[in-house]
N, C-alpha and C. Protein backbone atom coordinates (compact mmCIF):
# COMPACT_ATOMS: atom_id res chain seq x y z
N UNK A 1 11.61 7.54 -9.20
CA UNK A 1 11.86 7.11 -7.83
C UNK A 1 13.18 6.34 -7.83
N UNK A 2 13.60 6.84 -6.93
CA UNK A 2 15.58 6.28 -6.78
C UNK A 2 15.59 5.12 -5.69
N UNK A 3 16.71 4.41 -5.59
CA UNK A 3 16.76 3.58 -4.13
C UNK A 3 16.45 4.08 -2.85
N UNK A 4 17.34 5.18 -3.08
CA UNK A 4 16.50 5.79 -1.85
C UNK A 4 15.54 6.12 -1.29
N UNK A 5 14.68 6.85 -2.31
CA UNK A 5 13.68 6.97 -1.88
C UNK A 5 12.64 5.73 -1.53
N UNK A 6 13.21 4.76 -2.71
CA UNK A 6 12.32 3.42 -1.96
C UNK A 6 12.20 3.12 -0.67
N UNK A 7 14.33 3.07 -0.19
CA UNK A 7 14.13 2.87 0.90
C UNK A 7 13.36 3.51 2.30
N UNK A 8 13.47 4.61 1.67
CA UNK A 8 13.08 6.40 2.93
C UNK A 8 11.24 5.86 2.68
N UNK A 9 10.33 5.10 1.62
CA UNK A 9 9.23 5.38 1.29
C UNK A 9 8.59 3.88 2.38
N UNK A 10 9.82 2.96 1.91
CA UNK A 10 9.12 1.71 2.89
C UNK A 10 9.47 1.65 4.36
N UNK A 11 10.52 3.10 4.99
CA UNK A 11 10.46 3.10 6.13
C UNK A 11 9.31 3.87 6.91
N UNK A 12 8.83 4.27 5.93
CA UNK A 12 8.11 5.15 6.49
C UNK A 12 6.75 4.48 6.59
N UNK A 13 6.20 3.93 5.40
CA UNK A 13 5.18 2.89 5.27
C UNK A 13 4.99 1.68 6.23
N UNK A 14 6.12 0.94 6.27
CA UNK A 14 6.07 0.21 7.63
C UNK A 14 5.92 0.75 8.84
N UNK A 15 6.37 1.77 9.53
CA UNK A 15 6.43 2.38 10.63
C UNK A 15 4.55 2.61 10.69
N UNK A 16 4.44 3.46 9.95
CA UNK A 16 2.70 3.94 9.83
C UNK A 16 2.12 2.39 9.82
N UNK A 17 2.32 1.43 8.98
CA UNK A 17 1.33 0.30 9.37
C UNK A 17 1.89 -0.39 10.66
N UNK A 18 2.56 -0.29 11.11
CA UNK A 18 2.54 -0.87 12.62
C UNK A 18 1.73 0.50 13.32
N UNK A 19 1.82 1.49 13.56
CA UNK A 19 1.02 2.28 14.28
C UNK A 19 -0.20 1.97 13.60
N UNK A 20 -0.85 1.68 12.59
CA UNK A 20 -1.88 2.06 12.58
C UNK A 20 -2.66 0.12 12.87
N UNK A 21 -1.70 -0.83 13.18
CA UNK A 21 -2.31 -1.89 13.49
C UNK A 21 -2.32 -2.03 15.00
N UNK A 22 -1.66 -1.22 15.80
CA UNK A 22 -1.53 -1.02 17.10
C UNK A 22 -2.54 -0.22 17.46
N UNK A 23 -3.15 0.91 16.59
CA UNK A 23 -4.13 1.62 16.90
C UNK A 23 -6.09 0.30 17.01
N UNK A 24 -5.50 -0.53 15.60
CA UNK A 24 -6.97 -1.09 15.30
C UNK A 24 -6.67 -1.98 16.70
N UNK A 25 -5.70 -2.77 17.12
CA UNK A 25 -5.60 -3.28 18.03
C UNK A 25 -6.15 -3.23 19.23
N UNK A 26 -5.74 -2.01 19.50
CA UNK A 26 -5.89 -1.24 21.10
C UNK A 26 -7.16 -0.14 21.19
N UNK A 27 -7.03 0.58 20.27
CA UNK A 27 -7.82 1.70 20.28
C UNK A 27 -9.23 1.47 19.67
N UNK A 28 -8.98 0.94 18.68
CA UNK A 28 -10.34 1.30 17.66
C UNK A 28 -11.41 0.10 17.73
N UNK A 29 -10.76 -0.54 18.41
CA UNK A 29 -11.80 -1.72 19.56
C UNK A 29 -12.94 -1.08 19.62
N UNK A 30 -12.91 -0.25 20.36
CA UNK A 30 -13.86 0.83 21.44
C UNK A 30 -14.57 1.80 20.51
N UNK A 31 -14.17 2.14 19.43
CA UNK A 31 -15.02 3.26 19.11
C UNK A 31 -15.44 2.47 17.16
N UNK A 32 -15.48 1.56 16.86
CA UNK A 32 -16.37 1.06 15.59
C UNK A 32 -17.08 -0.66 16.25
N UNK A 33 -17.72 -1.06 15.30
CA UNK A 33 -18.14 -2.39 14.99
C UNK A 33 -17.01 -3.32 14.82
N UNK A 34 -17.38 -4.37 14.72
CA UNK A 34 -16.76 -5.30 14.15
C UNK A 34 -16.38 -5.30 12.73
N UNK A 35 -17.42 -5.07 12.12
CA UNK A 35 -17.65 -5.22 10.59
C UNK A 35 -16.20 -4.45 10.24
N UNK A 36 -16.44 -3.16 10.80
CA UNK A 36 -15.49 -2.10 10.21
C UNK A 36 -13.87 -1.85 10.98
N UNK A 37 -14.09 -2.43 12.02
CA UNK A 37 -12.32 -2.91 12.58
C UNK A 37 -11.80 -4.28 11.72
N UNK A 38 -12.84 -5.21 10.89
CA UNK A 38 -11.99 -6.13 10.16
C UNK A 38 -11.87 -5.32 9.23
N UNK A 39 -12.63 -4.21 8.29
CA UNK A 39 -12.06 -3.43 7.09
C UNK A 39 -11.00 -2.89 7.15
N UNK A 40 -10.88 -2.05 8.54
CA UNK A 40 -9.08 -1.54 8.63
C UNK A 40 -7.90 -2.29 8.85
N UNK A 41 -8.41 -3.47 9.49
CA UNK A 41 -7.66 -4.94 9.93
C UNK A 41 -7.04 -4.64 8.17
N UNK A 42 -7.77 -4.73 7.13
CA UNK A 42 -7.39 -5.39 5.58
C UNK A 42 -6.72 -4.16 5.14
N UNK A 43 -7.40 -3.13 5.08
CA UNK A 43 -6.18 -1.88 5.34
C UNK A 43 -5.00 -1.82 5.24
N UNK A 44 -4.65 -2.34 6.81
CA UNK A 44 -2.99 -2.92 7.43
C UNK A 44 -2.51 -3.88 6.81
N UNK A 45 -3.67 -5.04 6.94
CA UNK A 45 -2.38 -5.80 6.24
C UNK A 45 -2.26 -5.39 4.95
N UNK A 46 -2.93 -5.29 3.70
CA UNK A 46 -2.44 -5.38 2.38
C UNK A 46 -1.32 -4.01 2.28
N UNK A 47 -1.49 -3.02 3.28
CA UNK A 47 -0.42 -1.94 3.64
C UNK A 47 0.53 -2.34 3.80
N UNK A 48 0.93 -3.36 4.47
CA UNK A 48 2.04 -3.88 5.04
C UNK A 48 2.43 -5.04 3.97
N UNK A 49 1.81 -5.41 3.33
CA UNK A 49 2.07 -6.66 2.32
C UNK A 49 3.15 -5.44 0.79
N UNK A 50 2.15 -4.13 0.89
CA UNK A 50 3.10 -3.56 -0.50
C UNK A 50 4.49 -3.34 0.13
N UNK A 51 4.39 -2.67 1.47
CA UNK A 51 5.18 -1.84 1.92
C UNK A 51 6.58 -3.09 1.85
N UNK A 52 6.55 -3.90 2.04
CA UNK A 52 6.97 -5.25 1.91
C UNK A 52 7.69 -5.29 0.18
N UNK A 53 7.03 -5.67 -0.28
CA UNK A 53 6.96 -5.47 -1.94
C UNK A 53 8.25 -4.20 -2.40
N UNK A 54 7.26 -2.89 -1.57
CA UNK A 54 8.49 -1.01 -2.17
C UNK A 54 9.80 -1.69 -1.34
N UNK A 55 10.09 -2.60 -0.66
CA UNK A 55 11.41 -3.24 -0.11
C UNK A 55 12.22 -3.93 -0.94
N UNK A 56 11.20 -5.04 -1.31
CA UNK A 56 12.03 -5.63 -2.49
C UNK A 56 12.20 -4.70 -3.50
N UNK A 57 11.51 -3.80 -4.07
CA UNK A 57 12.20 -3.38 -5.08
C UNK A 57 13.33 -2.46 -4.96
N UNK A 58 13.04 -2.34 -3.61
CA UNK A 58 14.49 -1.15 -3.29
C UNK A 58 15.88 -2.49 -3.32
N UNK A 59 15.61 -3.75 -2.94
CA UNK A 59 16.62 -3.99 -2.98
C UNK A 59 17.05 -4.30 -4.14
N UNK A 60 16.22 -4.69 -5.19
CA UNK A 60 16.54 -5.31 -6.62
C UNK A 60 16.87 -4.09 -7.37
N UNK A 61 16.57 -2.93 -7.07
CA UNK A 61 17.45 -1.68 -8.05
C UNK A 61 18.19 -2.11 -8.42
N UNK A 62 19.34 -2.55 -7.98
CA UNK A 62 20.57 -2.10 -8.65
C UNK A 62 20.56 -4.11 -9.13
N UNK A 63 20.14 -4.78 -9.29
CA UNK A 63 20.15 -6.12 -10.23
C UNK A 63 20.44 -5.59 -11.36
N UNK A 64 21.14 -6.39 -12.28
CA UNK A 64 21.74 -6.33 -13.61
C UNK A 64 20.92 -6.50 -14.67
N UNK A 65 19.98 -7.64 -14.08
CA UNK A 65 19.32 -7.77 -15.32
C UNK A 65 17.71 -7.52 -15.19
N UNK A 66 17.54 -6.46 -14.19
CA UNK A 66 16.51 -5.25 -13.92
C UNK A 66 15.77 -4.47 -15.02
N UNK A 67 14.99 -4.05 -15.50
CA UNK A 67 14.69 -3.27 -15.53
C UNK A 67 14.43 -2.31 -14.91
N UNK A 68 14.57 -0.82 -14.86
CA UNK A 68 14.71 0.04 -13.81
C UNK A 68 13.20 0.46 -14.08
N UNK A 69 12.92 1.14 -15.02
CA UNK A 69 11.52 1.88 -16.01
C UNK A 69 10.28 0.82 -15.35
N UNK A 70 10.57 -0.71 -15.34
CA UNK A 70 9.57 -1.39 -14.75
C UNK A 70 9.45 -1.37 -13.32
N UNK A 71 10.53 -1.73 -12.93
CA UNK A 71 10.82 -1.73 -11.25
C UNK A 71 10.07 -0.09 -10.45
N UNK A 72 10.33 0.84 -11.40
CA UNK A 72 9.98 2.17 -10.65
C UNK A 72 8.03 1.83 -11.10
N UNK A 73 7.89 1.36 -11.94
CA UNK A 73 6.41 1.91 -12.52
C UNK A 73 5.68 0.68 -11.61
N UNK A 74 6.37 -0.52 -11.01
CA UNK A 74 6.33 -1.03 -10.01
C UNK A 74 5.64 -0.44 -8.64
N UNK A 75 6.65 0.11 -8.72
CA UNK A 75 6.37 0.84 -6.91
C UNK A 75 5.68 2.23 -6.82
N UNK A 76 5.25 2.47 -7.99
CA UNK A 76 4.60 4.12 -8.47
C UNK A 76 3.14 3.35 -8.30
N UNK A 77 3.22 2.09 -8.76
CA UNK A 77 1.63 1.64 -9.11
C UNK A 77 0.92 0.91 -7.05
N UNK A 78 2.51 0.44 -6.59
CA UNK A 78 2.15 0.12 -5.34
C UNK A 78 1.60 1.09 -4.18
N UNK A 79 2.51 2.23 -4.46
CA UNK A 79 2.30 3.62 -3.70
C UNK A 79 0.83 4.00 -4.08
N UNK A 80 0.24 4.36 -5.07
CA UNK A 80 -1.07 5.08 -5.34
C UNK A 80 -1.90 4.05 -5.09
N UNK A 81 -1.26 2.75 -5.16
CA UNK A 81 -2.34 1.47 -4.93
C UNK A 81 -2.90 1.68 -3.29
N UNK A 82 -1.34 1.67 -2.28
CA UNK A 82 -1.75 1.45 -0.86
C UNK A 82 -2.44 2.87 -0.59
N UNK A 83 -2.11 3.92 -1.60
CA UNK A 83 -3.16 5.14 -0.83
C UNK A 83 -4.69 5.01 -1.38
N UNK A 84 -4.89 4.66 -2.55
CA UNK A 84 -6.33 4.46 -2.74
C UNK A 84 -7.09 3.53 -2.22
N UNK A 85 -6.54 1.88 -1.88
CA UNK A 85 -6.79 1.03 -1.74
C UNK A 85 -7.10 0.44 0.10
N UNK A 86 -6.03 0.49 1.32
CA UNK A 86 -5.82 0.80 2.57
C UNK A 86 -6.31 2.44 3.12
N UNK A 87 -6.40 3.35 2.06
CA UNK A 87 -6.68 4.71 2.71
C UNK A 87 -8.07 5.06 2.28
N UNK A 88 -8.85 4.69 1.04
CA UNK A 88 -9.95 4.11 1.48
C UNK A 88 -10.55 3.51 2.18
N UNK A 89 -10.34 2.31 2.57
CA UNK A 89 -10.63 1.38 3.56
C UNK A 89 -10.34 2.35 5.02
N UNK A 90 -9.31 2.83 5.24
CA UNK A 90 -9.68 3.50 6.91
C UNK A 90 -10.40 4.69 7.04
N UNK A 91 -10.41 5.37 6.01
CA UNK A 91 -11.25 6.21 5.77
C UNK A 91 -13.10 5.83 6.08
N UNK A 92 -13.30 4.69 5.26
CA UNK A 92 -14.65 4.04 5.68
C UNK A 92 -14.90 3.80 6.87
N UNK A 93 -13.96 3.14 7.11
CA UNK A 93 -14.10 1.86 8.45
C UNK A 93 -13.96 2.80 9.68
N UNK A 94 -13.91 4.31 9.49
CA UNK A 94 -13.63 4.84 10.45
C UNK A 94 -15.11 6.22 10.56
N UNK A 95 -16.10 6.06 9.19
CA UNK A 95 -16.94 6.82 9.25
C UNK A 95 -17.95 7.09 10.52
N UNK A 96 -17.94 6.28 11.81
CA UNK A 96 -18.23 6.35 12.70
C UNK A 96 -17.50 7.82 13.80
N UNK A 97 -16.46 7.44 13.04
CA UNK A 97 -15.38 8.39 14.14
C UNK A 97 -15.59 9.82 13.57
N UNK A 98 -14.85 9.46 12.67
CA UNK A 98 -14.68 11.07 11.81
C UNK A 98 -16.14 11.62 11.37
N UNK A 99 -17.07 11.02 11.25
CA UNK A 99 -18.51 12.10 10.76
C UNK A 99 -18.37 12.29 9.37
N UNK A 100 -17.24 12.32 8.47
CA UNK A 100 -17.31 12.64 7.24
C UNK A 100 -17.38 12.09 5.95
N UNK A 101 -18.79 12.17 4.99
CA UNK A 101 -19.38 12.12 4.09
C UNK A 101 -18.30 11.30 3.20
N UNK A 102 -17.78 10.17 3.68
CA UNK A 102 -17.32 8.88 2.62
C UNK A 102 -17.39 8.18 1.72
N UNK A 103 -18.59 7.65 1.49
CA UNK A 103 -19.63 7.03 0.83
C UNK A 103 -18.81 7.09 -0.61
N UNK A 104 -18.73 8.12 -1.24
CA UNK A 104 -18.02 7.96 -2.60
C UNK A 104 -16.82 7.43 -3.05
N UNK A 105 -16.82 6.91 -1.39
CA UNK A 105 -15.01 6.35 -1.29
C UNK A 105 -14.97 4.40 -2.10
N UNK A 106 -16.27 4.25 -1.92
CA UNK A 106 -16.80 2.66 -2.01
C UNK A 106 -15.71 2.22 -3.45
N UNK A 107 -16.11 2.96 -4.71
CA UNK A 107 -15.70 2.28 -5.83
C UNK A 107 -14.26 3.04 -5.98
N UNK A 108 -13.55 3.54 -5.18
CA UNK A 108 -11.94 3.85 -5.15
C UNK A 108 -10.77 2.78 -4.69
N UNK A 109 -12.15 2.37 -3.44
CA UNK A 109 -11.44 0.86 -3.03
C UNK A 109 -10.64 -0.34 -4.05
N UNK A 110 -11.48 -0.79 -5.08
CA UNK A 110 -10.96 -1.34 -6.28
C UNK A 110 -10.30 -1.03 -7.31
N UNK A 111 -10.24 0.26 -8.03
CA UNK A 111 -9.14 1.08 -8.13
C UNK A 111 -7.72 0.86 -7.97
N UNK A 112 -7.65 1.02 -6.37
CA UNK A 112 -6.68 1.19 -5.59
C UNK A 112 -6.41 -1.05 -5.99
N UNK A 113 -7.29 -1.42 -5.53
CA UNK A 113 -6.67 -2.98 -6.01
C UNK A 113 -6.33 -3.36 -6.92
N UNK A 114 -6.64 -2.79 -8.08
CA UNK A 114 -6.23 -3.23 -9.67
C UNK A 114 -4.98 -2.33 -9.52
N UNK A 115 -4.58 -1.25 -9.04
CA UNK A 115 -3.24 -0.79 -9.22
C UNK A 115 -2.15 -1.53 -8.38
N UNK A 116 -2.49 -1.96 -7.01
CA UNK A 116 -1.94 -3.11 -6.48
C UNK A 116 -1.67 -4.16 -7.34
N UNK A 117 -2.49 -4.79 -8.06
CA UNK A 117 -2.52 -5.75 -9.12
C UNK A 117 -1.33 -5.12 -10.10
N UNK A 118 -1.80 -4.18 -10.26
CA UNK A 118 -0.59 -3.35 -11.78
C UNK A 118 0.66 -3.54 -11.49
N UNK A 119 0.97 -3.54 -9.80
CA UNK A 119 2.65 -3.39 -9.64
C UNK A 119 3.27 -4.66 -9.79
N UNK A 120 2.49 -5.85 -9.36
CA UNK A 120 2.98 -6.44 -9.70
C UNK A 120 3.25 -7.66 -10.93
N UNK A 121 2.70 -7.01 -11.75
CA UNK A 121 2.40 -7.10 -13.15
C UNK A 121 3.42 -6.76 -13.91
N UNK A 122 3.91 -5.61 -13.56
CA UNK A 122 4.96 -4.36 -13.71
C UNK A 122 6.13 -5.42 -12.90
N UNK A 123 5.86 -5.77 -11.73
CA UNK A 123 7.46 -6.99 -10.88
C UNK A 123 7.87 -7.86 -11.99
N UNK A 124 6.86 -8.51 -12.18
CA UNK A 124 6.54 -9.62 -13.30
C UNK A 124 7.47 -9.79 -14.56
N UNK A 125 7.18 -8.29 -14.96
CA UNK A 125 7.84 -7.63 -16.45
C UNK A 125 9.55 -7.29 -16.12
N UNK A 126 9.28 -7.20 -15.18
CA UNK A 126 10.64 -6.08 -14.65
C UNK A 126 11.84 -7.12 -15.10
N UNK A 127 12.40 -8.56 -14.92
CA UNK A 127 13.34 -8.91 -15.27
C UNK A 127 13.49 -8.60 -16.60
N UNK A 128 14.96 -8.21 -16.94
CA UNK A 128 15.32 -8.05 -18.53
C UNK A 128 16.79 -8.29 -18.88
N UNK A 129 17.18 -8.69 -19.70
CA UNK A 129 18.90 -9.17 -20.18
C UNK A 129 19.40 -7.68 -20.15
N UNK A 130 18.57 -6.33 -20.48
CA UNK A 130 19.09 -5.19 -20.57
C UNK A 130 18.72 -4.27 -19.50
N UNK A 131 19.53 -3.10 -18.99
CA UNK A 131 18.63 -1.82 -17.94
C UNK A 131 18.55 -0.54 -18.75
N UNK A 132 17.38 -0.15 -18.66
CA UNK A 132 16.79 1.06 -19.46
C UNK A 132 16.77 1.93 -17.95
């Protein structure tokens, strides 16, 4: 994953979590519980918290004393994080709507959080005197 694409990955990621917090907002009022409009509520934000994160690392690419190998395995671990982790979660929180057989989605949820956890584990590591 290049700068660019960071950048092209967190425009796109932000854009989708504002629609999709405008949706829990406005829309999805009306058609779940409570219980399960605060699950997508957590969704958005921790969506919006990586998408945040694939920013900074787009901007720290090109730092000197970067690691690149960490910085990418960074935002590789944030990306599969916000899809397992937020796309679980609306996936559930939305089993009212959609009708479809979710349930196995439960233990993907955490998954998806320990790889959240991984990226920035991987941020953590990423400073180095050298760039690989």
């Amino acid at each position: 994953m290049n700068q660019q694409s960071l950048w092209r990955l967190t425009a796109v990621l932000g854009a989708l979590s504002v629609a999709l917090g405008a949706f829990a907002a406005h829309g999805l009022r009306e058609l779940v519980g409570p219980a399960e409009l605060l699950t997508f509520e957590t969704g958005v934000r921790y969506q919006f918290y990586h998408t945040f994160a694939l920013g900074l690392a787009a901007v720290a690419y090109y730092l000197p004393t970067i690691n690149v190998h960490r910085l990418r395995t960074a935002a590789w671990l944030w990306l599969f994080g916000i899809l397992l982790f937020s796309g679980s979660l609306y996936l559930l929180s939305l089993r009212e709507v959609h009708g479809l057989p979710v349930s196995f989605l439960g233990p993907v949820t955490p998954v998806g959080g320990l790889l959240l956890i991984g990226g920035w584990v991987a941020l953590f590591l990423a400073p180095s005197p050298r760039r690989t």
